[in-house]
N, C-alpha and C. Protein backbone atom coordinates (compact mmCIF):
# COMPACT_ATOMS: atom_id res chain seq x y z
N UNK A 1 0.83 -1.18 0.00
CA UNK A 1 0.00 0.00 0.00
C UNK A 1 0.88 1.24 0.00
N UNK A 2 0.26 1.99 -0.71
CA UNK A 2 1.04 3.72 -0.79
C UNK A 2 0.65 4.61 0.34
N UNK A 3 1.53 5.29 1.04
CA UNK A 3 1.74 6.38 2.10
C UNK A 3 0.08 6.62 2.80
N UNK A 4 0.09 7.37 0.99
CA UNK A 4 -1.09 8.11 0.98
C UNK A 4 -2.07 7.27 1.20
N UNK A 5 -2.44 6.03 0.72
CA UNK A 5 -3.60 4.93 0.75
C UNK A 5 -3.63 4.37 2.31
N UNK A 6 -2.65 4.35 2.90
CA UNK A 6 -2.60 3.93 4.08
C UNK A 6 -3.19 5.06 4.92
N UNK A 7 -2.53 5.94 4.88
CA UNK A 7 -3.11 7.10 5.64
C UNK A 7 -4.48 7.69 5.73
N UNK A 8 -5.51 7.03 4.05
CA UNK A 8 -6.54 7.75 3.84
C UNK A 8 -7.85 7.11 4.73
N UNK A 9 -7.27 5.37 5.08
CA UNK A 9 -7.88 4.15 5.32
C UNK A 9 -7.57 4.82 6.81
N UNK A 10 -6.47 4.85 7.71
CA UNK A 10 -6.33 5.30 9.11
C UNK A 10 -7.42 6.52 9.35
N UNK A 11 -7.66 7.31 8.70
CA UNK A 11 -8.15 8.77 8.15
C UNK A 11 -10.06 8.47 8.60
N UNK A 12 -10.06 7.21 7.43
CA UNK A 12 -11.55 6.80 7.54
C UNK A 12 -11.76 6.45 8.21
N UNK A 13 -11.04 5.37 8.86
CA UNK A 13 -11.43 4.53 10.10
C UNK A 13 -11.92 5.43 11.61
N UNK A 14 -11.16 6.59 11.57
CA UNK A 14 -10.75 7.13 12.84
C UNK A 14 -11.97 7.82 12.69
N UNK A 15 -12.63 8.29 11.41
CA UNK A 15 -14.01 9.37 11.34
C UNK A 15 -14.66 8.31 12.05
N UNK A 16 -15.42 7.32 11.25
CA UNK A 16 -16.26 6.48 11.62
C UNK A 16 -16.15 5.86 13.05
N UNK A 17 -15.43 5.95 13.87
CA UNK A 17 -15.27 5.72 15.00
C UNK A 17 -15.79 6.52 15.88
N UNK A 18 -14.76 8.27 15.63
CA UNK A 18 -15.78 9.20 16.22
C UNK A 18 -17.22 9.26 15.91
N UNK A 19 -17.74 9.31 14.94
CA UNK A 19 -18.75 9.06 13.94
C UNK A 19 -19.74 8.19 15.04
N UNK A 20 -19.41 7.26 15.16
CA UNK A 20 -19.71 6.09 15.95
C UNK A 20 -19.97 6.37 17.73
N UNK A 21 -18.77 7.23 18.05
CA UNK A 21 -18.92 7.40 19.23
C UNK A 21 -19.83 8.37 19.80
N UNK A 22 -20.54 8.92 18.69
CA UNK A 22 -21.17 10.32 19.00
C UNK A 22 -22.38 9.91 19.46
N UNK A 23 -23.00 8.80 18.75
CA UNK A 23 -24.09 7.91 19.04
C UNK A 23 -24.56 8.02 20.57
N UNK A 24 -23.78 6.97 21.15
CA UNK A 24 -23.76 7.00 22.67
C UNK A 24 -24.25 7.94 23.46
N UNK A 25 -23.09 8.95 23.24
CA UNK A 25 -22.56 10.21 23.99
C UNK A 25 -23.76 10.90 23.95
N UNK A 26 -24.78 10.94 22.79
CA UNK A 26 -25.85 12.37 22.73
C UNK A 26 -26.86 11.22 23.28
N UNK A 27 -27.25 9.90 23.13
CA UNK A 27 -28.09 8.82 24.06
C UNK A 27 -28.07 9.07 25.62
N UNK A 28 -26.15 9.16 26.06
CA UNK A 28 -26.79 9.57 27.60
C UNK A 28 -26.56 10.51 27.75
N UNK A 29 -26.54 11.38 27.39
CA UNK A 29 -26.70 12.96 27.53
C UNK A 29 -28.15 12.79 27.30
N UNK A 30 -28.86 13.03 26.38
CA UNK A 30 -30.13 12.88 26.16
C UNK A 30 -31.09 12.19 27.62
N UNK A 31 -30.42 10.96 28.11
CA UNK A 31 -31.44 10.25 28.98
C UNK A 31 -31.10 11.60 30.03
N UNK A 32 -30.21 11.76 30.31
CA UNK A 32 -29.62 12.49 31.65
C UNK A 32 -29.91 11.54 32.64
N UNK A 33 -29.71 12.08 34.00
CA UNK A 33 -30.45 11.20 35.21
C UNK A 33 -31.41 10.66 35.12
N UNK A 34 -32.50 11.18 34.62
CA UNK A 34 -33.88 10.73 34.72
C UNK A 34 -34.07 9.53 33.44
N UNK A 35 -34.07 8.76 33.60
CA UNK A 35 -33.65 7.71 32.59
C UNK A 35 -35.54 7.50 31.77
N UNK A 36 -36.76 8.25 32.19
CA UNK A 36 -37.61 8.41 31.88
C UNK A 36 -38.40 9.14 30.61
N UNK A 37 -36.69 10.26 31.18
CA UNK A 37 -37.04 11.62 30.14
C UNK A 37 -36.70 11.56 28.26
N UNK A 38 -37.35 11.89 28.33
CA UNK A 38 -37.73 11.18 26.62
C UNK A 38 -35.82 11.53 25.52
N UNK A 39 -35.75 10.94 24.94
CA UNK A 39 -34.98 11.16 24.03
C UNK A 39 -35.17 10.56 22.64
N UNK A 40 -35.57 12.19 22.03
CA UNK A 40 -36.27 12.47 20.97
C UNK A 40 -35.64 13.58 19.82
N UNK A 41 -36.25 13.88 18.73
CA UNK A 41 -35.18 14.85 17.39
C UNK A 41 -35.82 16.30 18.19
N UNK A 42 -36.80 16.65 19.11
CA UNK A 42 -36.41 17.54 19.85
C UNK A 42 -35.26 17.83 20.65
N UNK A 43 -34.70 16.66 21.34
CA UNK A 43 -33.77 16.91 21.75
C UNK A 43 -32.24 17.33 21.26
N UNK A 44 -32.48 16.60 20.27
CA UNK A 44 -31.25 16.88 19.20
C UNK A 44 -31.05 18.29 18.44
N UNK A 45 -32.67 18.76 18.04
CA UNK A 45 -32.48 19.78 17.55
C UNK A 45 -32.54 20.81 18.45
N UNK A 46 -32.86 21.06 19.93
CA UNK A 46 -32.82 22.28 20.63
C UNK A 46 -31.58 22.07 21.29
N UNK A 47 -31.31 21.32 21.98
CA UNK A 47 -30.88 21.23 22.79
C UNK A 47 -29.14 21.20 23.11
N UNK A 48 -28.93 20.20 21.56
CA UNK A 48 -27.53 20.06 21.23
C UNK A 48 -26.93 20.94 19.96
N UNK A 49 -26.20 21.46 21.13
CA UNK A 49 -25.40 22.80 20.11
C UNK A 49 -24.61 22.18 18.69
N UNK A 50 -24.55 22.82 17.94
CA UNK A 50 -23.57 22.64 16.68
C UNK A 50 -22.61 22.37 16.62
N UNK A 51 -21.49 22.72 17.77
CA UNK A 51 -20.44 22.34 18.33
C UNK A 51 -20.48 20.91 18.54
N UNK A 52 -21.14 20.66 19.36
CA UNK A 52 -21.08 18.85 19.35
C UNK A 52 -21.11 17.64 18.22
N UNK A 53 -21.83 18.12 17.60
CA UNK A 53 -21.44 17.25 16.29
C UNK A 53 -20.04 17.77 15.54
N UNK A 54 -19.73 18.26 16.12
CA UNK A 54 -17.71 18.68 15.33
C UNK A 54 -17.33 17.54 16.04
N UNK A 55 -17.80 17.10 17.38
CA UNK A 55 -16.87 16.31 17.93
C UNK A 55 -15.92 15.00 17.41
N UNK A 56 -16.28 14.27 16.58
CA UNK A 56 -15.41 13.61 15.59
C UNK A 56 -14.79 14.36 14.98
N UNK A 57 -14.74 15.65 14.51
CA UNK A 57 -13.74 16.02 13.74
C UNK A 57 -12.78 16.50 14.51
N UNK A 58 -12.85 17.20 15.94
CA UNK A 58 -12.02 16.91 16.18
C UNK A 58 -11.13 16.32 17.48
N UNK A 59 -11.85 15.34 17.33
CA UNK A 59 -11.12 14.03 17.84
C UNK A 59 -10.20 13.48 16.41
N UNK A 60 -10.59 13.76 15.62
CA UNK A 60 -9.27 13.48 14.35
C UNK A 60 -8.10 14.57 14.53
N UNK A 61 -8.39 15.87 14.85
CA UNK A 61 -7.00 16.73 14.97
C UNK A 61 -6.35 16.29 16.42
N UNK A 62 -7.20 15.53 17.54
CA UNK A 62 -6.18 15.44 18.39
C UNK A 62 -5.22 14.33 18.02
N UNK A 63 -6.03 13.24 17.25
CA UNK A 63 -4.70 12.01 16.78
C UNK A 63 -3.87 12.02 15.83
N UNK A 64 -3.33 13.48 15.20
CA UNK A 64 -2.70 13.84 14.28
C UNK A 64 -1.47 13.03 14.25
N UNK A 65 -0.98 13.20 15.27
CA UNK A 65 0.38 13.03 15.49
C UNK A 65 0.21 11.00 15.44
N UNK A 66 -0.93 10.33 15.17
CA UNK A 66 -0.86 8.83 15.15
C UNK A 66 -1.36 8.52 12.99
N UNK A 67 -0.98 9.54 12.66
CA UNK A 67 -0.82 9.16 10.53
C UNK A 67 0.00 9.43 10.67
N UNK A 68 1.34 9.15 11.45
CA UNK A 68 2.82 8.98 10.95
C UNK A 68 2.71 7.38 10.59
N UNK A 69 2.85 6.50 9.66
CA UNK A 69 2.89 4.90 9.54
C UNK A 69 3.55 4.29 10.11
N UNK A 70 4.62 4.74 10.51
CA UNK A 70 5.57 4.12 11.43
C UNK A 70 4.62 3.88 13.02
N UNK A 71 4.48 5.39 13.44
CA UNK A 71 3.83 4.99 14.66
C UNK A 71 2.68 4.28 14.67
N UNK A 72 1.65 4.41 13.52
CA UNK A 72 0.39 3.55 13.77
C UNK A 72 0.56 2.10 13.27
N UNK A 73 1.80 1.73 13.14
CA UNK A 73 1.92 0.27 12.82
C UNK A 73 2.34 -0.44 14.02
N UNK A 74 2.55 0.65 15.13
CA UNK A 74 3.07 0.12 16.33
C UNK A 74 2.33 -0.09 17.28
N UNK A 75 1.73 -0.75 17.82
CA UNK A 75 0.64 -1.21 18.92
C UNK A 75 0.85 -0.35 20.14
N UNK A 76 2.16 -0.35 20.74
CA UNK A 76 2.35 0.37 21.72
C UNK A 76 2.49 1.90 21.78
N UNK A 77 3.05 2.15 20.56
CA UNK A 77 2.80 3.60 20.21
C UNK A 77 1.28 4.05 19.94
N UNK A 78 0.85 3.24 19.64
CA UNK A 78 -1.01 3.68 19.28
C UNK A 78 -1.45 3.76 20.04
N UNK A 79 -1.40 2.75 21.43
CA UNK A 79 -2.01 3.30 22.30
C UNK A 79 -1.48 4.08 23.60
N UNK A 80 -0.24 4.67 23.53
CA UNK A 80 -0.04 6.03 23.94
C UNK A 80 -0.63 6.92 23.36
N UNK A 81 -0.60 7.06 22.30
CA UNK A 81 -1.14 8.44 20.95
C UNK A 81 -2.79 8.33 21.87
N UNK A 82 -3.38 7.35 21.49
CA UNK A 82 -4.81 7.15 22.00
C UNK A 82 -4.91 7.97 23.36
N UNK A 83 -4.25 7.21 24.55
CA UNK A 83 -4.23 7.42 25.67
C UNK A 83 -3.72 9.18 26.23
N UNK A 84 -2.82 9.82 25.54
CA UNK A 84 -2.36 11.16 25.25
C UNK A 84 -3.99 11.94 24.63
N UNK A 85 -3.84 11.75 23.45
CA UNK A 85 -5.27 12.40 22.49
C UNK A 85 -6.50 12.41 23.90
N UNK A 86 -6.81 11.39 24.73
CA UNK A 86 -7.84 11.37 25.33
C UNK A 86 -7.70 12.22 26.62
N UNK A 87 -6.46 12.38 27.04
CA UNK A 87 -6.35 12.74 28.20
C UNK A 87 -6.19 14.33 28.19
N UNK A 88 -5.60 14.87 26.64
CA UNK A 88 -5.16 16.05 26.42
C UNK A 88 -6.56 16.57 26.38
N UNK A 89 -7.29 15.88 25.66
CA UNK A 89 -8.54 16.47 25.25
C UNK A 89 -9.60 16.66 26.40
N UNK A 90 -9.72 15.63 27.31
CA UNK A 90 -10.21 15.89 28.75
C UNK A 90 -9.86 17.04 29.31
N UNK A 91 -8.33 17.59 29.36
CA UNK A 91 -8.39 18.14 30.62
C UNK A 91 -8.49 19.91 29.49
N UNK A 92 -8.03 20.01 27.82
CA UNK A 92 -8.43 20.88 27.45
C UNK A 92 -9.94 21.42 27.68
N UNK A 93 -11.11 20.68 27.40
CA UNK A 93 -12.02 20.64 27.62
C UNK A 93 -12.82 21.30 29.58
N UNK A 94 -12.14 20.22 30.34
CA UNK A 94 -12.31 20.64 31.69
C UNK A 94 -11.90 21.93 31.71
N UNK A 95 -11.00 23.15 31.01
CA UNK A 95 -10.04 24.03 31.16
C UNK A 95 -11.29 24.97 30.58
N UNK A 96 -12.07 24.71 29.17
CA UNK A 96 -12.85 25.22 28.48
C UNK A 96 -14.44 25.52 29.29
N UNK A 97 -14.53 24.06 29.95
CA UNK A 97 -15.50 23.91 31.18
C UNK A 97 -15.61 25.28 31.93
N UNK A 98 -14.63 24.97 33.04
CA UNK A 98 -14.53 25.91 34.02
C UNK A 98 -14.46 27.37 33.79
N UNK A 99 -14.24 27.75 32.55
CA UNK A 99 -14.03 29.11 31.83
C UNK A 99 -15.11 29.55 31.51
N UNK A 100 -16.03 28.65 31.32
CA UNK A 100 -17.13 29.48 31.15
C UNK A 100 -18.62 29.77 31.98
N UNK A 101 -19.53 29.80 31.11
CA UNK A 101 -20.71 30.34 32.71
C UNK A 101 -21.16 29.03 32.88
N UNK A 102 -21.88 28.89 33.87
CA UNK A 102 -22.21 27.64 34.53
C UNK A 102 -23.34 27.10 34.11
N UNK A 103 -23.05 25.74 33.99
CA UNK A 103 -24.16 24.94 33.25
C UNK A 103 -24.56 24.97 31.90
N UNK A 104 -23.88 25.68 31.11
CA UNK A 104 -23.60 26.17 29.44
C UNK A 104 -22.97 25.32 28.75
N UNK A 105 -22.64 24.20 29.19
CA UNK A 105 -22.10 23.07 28.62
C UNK A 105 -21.66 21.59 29.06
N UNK A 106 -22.31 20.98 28.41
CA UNK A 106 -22.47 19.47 29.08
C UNK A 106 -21.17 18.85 29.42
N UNK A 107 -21.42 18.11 30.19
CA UNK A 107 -20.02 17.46 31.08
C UNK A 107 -20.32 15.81 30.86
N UNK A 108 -21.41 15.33 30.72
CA UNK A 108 -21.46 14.09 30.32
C UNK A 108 -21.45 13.49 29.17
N UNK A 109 -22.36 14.70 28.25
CA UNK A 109 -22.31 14.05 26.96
C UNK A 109 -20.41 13.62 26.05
N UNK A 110 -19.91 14.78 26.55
CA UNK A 110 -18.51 15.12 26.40
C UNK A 110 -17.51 14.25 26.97
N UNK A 111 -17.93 13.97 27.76
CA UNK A 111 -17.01 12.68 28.67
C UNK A 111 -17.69 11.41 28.06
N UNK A 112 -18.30 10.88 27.71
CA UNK A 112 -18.86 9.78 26.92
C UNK A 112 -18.52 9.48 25.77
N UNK A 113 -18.41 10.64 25.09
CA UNK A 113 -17.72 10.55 23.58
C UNK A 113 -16.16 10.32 23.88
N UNK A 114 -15.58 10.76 24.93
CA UNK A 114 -14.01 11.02 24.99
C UNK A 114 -13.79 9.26 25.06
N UNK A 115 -14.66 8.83 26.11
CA UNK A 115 -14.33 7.37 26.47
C UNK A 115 -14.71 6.30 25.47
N UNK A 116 -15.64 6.69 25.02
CA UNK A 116 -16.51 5.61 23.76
C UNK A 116 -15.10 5.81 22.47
N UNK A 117 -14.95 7.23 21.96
CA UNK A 117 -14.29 7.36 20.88
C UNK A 117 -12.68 6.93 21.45
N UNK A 118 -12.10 7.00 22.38
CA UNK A 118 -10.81 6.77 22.97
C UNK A 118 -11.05 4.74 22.04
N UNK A 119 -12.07 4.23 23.18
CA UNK A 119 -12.69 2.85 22.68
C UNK A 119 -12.09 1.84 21.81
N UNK A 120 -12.94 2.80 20.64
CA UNK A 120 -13.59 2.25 19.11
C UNK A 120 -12.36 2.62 18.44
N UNK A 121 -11.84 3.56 18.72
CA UNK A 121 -10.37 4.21 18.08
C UNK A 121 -9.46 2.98 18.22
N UNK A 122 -9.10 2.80 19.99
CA UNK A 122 -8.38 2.02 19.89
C UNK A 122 -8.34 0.72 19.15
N UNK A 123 -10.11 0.11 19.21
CA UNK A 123 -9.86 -1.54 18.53
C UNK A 123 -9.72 -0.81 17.26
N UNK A 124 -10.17 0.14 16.20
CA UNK A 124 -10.06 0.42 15.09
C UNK A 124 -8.58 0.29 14.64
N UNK A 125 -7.22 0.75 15.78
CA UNK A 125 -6.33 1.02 15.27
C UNK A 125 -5.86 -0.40 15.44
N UNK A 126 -6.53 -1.37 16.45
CA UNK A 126 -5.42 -2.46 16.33
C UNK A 126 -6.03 -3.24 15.47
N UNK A 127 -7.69 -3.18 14.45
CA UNK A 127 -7.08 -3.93 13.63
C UNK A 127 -6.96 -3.55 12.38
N UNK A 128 -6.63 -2.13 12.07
CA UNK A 128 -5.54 -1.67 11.15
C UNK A 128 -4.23 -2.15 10.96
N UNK A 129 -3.54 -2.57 12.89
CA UNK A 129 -2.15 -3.10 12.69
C UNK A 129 -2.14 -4.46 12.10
N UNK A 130 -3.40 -4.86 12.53
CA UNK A 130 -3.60 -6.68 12.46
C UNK A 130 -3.51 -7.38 10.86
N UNK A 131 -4.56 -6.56 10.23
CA UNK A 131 -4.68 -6.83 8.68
C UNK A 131 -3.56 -5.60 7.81
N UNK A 132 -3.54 -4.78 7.98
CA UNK A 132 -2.65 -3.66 7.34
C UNK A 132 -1.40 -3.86 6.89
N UNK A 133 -0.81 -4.61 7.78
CA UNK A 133 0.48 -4.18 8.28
C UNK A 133 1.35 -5.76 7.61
N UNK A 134 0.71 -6.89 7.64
CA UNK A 134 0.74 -7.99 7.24
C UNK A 134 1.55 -7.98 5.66
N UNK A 135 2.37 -9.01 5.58
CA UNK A 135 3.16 -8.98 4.22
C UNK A 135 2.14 -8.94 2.88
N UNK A 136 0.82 -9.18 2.97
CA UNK A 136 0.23 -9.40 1.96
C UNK A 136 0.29 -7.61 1.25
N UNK A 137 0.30 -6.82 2.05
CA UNK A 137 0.11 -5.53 1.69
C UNK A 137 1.17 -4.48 1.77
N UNK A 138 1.84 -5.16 1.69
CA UNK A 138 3.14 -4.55 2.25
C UNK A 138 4.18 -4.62 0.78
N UNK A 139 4.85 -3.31 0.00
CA UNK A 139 5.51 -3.00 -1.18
C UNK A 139 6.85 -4.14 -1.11
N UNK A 140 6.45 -4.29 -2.47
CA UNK A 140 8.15 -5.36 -2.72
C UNK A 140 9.14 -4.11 -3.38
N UNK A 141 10.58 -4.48 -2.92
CA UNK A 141 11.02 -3.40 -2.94
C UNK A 141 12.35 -4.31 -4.36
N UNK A 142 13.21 -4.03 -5.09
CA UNK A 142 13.92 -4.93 -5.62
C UNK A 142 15.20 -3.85 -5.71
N UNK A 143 16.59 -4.45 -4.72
CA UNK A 143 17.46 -3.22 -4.62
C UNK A 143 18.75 -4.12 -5.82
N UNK A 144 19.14 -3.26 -6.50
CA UNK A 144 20.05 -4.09 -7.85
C UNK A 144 21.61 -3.06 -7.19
N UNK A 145 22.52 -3.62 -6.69
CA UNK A 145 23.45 -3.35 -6.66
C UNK A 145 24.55 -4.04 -5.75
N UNK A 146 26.18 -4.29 -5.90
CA UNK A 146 26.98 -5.32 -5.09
C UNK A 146 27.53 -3.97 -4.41
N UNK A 147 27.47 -3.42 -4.18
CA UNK A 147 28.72 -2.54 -3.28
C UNK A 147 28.16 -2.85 -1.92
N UNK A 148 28.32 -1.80 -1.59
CA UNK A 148 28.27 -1.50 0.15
C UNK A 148 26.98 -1.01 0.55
N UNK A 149 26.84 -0.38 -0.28
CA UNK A 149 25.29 0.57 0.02
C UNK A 149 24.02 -0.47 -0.29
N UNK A 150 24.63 -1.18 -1.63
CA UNK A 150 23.80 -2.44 -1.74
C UNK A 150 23.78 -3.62 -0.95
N UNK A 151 24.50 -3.93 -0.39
CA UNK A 151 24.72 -4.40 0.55
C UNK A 151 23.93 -4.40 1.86
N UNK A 152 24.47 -3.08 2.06
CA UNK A 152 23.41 -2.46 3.74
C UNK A 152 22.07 -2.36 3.35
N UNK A 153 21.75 -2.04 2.21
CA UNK A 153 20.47 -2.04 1.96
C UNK A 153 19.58 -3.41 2.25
């Protein structure tokens, strides 16, 4: 696979995940405590700001730094990147929280997505490493030379 093809597939995967995780997140936000209280396209449309549906996008700028191929071929590096992205984004968020007026922005729905999308990300990325990464997909390279350089190569 090419750079770019690899990267576009990490790219997709990681939407559809957030994508995925948003689900949840506006479900219990929506129930709130009262597990009675209806959750309905009223709720969606008054209630949940415009901002919140960015939230997959960007949960993709916090894992920027995991479309290097090297690092996302690495299990243990992925899930630092994961574990970093989630934690940065928590406490940015808590920072964004406290800054502003009170009760102007949900604390659960937001923490649900962080944990669901942290999740789905992670199995997404390991089995990117699982099938991806495997010789079947992986460039044949053919190096033609006797010296040294050919050699080390």
């Amino acid at each position: 696979m090419r750079p770019l093809e690899a990267r576009t597939i990490l790219l997709l995967g990681d939407l559809f995940a957030g994508a995925l995780a948003l689900l949840p997140a506006l479900y219990i936000w929506g129930r709130g405590d009262d597990w009675l209280q209806a959750f309905n396209l009223d709720f969606l449309q008054q209630r949940v700001p415009f901002w919140f549906y960015m939230l997959p996008l960007a949960w993709l700028v916090m894992l920027v730094e995991l479309y290097d191929l090297n690092r996302a071929s690495d299990w243990r590096k992925t899930l630092a990147g994961i574990a970093i992205a989630a934690f940065t984004s928590g406490v940015l968020y808590a920072v964004i929280y406290l800054l502003s007026p009170k009760g102007s922005l949900p604390r659960t729905g937001v923490g649900v997505f962080l944990i669901v999308a942290s999740i789905l990300s992670l199995i997404w990325r390991l089995i990117y490493i699982r099938i991806f990464t495997a010789p079947t997909f992986m460039r044949r390279v053919l190096i033609v030379g006797a010296g040294m350089t050919g050699t080390t190569l």
